[in-house]
C-alpha atoms as a PDB file:
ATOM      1  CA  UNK A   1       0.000   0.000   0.000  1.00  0.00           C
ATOM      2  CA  UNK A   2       1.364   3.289  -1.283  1.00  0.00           C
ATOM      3  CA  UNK A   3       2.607   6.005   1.716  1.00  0.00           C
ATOM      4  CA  UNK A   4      -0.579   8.767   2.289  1.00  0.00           C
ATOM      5  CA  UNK A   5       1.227  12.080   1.628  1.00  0.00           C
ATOM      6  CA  UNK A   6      -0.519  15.669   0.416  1.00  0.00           C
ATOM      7  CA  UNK A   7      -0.827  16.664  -2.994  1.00  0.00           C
ATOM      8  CA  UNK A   8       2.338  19.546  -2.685  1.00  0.00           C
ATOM      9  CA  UNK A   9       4.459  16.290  -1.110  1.00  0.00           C
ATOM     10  CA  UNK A  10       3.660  14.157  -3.989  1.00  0.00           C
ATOM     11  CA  UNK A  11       4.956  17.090  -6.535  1.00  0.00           C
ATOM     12  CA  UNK A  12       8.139  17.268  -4.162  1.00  0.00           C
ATOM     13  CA  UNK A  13       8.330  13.205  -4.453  1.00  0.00           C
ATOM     14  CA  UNK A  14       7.738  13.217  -8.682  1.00  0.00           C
ATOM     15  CA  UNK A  15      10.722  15.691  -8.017  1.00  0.00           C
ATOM     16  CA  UNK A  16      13.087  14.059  -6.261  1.00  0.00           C
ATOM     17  CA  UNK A  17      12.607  10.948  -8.126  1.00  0.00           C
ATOM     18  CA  UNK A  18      13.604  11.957 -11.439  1.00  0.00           C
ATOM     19  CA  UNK A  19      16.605  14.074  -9.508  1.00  0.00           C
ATOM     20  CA  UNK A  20      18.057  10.439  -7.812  1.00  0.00           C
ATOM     21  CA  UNK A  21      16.908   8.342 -10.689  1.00  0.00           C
ATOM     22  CA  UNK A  22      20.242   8.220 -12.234  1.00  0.00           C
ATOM     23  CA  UNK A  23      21.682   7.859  -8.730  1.00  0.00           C
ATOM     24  CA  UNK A  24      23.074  11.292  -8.465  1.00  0.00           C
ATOM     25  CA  UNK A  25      20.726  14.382  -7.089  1.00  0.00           C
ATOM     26  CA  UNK A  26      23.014  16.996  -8.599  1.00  0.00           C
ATOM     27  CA  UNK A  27      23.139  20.452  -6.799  1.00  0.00           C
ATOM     28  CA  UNK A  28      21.262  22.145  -9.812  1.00  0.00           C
ATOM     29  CA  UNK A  29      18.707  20.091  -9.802  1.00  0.00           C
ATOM     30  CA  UNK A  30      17.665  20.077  -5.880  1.00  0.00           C
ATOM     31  CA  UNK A  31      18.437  24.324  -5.592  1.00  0.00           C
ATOM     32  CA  UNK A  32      15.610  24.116  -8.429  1.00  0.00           C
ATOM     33  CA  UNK A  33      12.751  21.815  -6.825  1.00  0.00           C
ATOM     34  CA  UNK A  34      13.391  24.398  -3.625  1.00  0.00           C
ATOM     35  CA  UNK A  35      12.949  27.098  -6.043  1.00  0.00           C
ATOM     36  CA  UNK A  36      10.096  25.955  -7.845  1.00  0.00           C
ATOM     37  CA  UNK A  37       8.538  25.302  -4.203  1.00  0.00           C
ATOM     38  CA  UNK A  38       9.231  28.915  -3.662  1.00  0.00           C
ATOM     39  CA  UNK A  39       7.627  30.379  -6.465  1.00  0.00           C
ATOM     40  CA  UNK A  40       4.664  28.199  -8.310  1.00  0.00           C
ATOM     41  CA  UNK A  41       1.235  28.810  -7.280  1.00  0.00           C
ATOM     42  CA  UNK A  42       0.285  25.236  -6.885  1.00  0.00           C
ATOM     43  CA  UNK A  43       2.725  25.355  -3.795  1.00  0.00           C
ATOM     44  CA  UNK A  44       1.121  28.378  -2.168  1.00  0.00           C
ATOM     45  CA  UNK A  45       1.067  28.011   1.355  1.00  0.00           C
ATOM     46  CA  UNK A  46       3.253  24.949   1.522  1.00  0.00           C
ATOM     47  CA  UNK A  47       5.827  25.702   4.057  1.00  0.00           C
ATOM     48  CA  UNK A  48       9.136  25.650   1.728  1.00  0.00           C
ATOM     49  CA  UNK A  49      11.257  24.816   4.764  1.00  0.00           C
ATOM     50  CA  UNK A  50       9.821  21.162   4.436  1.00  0.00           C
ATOM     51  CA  UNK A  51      11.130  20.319   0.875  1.00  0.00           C
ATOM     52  CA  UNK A  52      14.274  19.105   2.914  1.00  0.00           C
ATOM     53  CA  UNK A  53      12.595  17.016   4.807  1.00  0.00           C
ATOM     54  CA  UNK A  54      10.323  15.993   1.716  1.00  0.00           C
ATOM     55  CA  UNK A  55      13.879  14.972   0.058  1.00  0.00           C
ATOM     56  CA  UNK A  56      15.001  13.048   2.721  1.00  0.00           C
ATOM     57  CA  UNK A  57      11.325  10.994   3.162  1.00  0.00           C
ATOM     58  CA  UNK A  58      11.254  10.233  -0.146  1.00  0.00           C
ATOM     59  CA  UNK A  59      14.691   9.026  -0.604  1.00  0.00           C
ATOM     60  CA  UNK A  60      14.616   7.211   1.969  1.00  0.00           C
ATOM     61  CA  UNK A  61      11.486   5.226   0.762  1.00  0.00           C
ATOM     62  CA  UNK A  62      13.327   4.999  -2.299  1.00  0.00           C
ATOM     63  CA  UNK A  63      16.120   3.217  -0.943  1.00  0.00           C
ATOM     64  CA  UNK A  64      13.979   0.236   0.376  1.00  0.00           C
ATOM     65  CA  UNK A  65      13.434  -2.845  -2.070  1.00  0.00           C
ATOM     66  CA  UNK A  66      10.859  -1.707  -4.102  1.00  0.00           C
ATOM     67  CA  UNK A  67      10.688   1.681  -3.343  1.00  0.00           C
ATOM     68  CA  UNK A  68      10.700   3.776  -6.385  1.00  0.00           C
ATOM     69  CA  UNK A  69       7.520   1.867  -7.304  1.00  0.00           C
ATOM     70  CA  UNK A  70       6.127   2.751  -4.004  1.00  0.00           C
ATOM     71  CA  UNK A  71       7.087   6.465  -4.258  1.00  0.00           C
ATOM     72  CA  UNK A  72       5.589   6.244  -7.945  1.00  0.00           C
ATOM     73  CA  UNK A  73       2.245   4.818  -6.439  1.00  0.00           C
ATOM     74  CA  UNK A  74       1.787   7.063  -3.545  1.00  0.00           C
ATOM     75  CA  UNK A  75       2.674  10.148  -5.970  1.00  0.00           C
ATOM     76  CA  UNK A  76      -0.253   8.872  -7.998  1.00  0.00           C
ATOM     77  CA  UNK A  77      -2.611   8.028  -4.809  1.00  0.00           C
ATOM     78  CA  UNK A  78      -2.305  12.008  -3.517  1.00  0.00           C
ATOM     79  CA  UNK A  79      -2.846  13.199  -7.399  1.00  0.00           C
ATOM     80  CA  UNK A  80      -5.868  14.089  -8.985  1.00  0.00           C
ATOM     81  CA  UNK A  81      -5.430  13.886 -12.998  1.00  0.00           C
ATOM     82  CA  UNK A  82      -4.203  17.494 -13.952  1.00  0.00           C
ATOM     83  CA  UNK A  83      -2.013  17.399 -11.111  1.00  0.00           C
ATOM     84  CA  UNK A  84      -0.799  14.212 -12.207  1.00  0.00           C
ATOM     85  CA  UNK A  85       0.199  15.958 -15.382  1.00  0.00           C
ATOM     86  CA  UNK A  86       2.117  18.754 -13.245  1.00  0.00           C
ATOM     87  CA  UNK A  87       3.750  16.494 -11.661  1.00  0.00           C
ATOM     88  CA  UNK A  88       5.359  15.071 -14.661  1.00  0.00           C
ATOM     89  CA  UNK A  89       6.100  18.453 -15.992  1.00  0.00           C
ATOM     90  CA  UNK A  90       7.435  19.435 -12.752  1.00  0.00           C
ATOM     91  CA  UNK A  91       9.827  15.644 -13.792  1.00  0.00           C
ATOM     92  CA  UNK A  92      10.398  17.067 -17.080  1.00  0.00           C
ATOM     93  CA  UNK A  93      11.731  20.831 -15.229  1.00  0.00           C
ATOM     94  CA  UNK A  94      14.623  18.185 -13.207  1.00  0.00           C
ATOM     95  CA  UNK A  95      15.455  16.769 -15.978  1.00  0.00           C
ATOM     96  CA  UNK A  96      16.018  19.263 -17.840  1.00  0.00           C
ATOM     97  CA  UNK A  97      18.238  21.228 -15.102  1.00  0.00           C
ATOM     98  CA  UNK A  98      21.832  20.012 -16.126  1.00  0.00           C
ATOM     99  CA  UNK A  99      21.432  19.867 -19.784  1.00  0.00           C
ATOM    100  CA  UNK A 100      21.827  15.622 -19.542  1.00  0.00           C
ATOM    101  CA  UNK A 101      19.726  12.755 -19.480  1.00  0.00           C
ATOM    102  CA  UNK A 102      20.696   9.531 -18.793  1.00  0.00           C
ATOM    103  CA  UNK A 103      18.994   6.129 -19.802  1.00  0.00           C
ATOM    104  CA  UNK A 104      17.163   5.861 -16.453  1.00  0.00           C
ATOM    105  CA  UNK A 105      15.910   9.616 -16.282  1.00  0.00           C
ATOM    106  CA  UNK A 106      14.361   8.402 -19.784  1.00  0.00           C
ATOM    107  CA  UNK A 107      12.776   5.096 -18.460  1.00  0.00           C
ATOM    108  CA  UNK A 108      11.645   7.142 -15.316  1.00  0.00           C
ATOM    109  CA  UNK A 109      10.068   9.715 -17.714  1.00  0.00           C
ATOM    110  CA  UNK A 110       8.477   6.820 -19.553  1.00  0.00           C
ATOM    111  CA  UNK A 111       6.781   5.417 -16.840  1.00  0.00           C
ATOM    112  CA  UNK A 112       5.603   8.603 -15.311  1.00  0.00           C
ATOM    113  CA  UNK A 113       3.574   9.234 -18.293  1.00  0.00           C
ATOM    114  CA  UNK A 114       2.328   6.022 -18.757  1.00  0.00           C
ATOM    115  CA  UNK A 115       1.254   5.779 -15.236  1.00  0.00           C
ATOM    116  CA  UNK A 116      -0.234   9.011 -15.123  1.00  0.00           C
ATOM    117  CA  UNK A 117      -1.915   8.331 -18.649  1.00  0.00           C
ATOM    118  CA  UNK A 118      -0.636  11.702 -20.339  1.00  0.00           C
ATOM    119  CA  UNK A 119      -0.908  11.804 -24.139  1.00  0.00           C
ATOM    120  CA  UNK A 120       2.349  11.100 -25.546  1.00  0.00           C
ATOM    121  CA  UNK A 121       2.275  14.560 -27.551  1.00  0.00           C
ATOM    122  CA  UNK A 122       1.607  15.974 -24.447  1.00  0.00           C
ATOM    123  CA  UNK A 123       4.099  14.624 -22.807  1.00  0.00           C
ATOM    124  CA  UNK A 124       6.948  15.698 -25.742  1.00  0.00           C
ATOM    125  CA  UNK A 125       5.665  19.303 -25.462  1.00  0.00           C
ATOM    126  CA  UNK A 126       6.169  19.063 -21.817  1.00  0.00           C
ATOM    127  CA  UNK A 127       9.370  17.550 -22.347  1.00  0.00           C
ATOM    128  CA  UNK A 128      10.436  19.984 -25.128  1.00  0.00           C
ATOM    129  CA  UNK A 129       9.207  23.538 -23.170  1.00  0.00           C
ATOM    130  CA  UNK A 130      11.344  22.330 -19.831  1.00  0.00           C
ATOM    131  CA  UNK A 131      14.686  21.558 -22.536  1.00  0.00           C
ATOM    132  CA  UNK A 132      13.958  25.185 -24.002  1.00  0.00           C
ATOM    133  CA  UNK A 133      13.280  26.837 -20.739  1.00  0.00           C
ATOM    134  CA  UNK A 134      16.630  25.687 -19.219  1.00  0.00           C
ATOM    135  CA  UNK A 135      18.609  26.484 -22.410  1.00  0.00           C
ATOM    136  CA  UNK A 136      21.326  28.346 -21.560  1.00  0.00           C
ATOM    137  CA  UNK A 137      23.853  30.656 -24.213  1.00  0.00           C
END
């Protein structure tokens, strides 16, 4: 049975798991889920001194046998369907963060949308805005 956690936790969690997913939460990447706390409205009112707690829940549910899928699961158990969809744009936003993306950010990325049903040309033109967003010169 997937961990009960509130709706802002679960976008945290989507986070965080495409930031460890290749086994390496790079500095870039976790400075930008604690910004994006900070300034999207969906987080309004969320106390952004939790995300480090957030972090350290989540990977540490991670890190049990099985765990991604529960993380995955409980993501989807606090989500309603267009939050669902945030959340994997919020994924694609990580991603995107230092310019790379390994085979298991991919696979991760995969399986988000599948599990959270989003159109697969929705989920390139997510993918595509968060690459052009964190374009850099």
């Amino acid at each position: 049975m997937p961990a009960s956690i509130d709706r802002q936790t679960a976008l945290i969690y989507a986070m965080v798991l495409m930031s460890a997913s290749d086994d390496e939460m790079a500095k870039s990447e976790l400075s930008l889920i604690g910004e994006i706390v900070r300034t999207l409205p969906v987080f309004r009112g969320y106390d952004a001194r939790k995300v480090v707690d957030a972090t350290a829940a989540c990977s540490a549910m991670m890190a049990k046998s099985g765990g991604v899928e529960q993380v995955m699961q409980s993501v989807k158990a606090a989500l309603p369907g267009n939050l669902q969809e945030t959340a994997y744009a919020l994924a694609c936003e990580i991603l995107a963060a230092d310019g790379k993306t390994h085979f298991e950010e991919s696979r991760l990325l995969r399986t988000m949308r599948t599990e959270f049903a989003i159109p697969e040309l929705t989920a390139a033109a997510l993918h595509r805005a968060a690459k052009v967003r964190a374009a850099v010169t």
